[in-house]
Protein backbone atom coordinates (compact mmCIF):
# COMPACT_ATOMS: atom_id res chain seq x y z
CA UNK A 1 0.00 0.00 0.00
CA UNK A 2 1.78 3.08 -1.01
CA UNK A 3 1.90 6.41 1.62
CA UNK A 4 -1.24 7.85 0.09
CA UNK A 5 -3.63 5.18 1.02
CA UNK A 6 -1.25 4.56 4.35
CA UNK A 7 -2.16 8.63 5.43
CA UNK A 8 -4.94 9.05 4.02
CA UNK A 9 -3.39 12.08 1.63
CA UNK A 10 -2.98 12.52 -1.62
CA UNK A 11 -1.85 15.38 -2.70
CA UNK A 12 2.05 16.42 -0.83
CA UNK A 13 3.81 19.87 -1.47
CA UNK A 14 6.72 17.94 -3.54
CA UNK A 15 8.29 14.57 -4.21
CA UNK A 16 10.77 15.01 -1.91
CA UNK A 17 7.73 16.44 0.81
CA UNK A 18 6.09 13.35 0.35
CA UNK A 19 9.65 11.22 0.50
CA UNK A 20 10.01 12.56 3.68
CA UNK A 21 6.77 11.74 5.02
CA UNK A 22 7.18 8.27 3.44
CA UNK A 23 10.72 7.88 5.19
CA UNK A 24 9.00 9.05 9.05
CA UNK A 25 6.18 6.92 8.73
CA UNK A 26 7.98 3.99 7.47
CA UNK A 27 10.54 4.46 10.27
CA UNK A 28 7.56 4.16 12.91
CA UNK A 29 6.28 1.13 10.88
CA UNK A 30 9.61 -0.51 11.41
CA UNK A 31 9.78 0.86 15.49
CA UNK A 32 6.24 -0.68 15.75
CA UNK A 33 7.52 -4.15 14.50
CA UNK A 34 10.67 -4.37 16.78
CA UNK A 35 8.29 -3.36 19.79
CA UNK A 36 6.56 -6.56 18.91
CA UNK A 37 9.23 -8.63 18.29
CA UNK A 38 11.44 -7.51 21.44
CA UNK A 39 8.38 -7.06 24.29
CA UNK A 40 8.53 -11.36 24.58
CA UNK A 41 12.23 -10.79 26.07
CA UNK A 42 11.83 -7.73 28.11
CA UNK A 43 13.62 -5.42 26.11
CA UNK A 44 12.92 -2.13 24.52
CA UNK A 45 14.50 -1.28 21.52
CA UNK A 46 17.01 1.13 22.98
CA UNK A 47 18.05 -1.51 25.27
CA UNK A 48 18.10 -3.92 22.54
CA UNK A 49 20.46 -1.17 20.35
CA UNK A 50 22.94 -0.89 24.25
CA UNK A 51 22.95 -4.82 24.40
CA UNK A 52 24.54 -5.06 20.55
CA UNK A 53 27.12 -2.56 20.98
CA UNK A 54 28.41 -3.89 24.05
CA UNK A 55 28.06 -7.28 22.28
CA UNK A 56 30.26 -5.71 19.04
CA UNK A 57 33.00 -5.11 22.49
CA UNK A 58 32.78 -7.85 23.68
CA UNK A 59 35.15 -8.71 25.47
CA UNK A 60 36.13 -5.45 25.59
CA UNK A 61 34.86 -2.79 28.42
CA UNK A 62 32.26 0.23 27.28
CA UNK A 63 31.60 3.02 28.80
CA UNK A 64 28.10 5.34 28.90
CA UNK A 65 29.96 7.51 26.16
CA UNK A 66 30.91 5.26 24.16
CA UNK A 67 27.26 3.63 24.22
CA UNK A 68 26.05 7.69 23.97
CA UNK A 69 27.59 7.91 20.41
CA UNK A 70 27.01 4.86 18.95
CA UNK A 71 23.11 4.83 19.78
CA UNK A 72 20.77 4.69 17.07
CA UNK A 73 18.66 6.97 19.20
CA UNK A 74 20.31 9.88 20.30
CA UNK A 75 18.14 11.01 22.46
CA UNK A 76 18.04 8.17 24.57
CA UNK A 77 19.65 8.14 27.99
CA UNK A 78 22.46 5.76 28.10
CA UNK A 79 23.43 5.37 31.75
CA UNK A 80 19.46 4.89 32.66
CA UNK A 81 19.19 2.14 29.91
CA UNK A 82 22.75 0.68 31.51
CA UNK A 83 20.80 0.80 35.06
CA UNK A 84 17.82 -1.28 33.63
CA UNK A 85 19.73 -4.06 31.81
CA UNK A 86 21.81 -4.32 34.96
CA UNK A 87 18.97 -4.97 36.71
CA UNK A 88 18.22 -7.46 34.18
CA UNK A 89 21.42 -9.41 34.95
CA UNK A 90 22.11 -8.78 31.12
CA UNK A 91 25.26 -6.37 31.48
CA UNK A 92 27.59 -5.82 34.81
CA UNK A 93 29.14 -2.68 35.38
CA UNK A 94 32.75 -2.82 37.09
CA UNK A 95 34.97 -0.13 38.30
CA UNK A 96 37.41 1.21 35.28
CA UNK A 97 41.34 -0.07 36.65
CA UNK A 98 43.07 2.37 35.10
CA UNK A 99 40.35 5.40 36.07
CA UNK A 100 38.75 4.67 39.30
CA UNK A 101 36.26 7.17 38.65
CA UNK A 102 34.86 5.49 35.37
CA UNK A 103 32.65 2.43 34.93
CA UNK A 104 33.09 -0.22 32.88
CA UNK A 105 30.35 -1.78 31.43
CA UNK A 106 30.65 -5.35 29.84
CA UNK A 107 27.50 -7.56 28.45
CA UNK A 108 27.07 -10.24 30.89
CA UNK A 109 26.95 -14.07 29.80
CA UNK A 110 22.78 -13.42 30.02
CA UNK A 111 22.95 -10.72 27.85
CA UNK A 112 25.04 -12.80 25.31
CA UNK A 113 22.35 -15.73 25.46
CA UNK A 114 19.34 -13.69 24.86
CA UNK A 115 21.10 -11.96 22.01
CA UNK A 116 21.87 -15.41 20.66
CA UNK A 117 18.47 -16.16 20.94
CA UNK A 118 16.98 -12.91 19.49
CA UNK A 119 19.04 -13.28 16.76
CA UNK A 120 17.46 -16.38 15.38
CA UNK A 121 14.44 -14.21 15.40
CA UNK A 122 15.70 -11.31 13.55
CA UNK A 123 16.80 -13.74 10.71
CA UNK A 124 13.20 -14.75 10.63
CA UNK A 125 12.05 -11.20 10.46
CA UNK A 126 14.62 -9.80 7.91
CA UNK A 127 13.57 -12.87 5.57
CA UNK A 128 10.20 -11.56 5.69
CA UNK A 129 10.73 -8.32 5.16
CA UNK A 130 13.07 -9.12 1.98
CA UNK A 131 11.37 -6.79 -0.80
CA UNK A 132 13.83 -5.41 -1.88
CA UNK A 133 16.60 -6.77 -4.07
CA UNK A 134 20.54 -6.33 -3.14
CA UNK A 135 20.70 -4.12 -5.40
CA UNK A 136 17.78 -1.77 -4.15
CA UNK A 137 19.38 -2.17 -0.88
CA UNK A 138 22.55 -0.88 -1.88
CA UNK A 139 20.60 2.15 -3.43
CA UNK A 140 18.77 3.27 -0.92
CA UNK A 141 21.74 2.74 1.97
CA UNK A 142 23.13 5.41 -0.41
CA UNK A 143 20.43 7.78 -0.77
CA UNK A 144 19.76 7.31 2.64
CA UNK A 145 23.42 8.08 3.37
CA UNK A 146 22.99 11.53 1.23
CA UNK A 147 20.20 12.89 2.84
CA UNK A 148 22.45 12.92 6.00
CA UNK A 149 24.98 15.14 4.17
CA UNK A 150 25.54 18.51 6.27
CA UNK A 151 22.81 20.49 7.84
CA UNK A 152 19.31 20.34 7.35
CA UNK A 153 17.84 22.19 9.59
CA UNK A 154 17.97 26.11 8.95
CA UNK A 155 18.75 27.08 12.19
CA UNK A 156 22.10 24.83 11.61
CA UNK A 157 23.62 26.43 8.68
CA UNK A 158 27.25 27.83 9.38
């Protein structure tokens, strides 16, 4: 169903206007269906996003800013997502050796299983969502890629 039906719109100010809206409304589409597929384990999707990256360190130490600037989310608050999963028993924080007044944070053994286990479910979901070909993908990592090119925003121009 294209964006029109989707919104119940059809007439946008542009082509890229109505790319836009396409690209925030698919993005909640695809929020909405890792909600689903995450909720059985516990996990949001920000926790979800803290739990790979500290699996990609594995078995190196993290810290909160490290986590802070590889989020997908930037807006979401690191050390409170750290304090959940802890709670969780899926990552253990540990005093940094070489900087007593940092924290290290590692995935725990847990966090490493349920990751295992979620994985097998996100192969199951990205064969499902397959609709587009290799090639397509590679196009639209790249357009996607070019919209992030320098500022957007008015306000941000130098």
């Amino acid at each position: 169903m294209g964006i029109e039906e989707e919104i119940k719109q059809r007439k946008f100010k542009s082509h890229f206007n109505k790319a836009i809206i396409n690209l925030i409304y698919t993005n909640g589409w695809i929020n909405q269906q890792q909600i689903r597929l995450f909720k059985p384990h516990d996990l949001t999707t920000p926790q979800f996003n803290v739990l790979r990256i500290l699996r990609g360190q594995y078995p190196n130490p993290s810290t909160i800013n490290l986590l802070i600037d590889r989020m997908l989310d930037k807006n979401s608050n690191a050390s409170r997502i750290v304090d959940k999963l802890e709670k969780k028993k899926l990552v253990v924080r540990k005093q940094c050796p070489a900087d007593r007044r940092a924290v290290d944070v590692f995935i725990s053994d847990t966090g490493l299983a349920l990751l295992e286990k979620i994985d097998l479910e996100l192969d199951l979901w990205d064969d499902e969502m397959r609709r587009l070909t290799e090639e397509e993908c590679i196009l639209l990592n790249e357009l996607l890629d070019k919209i992030r090119e320098g500022p957007i925003i008015p306000g941000d121009i130098q």
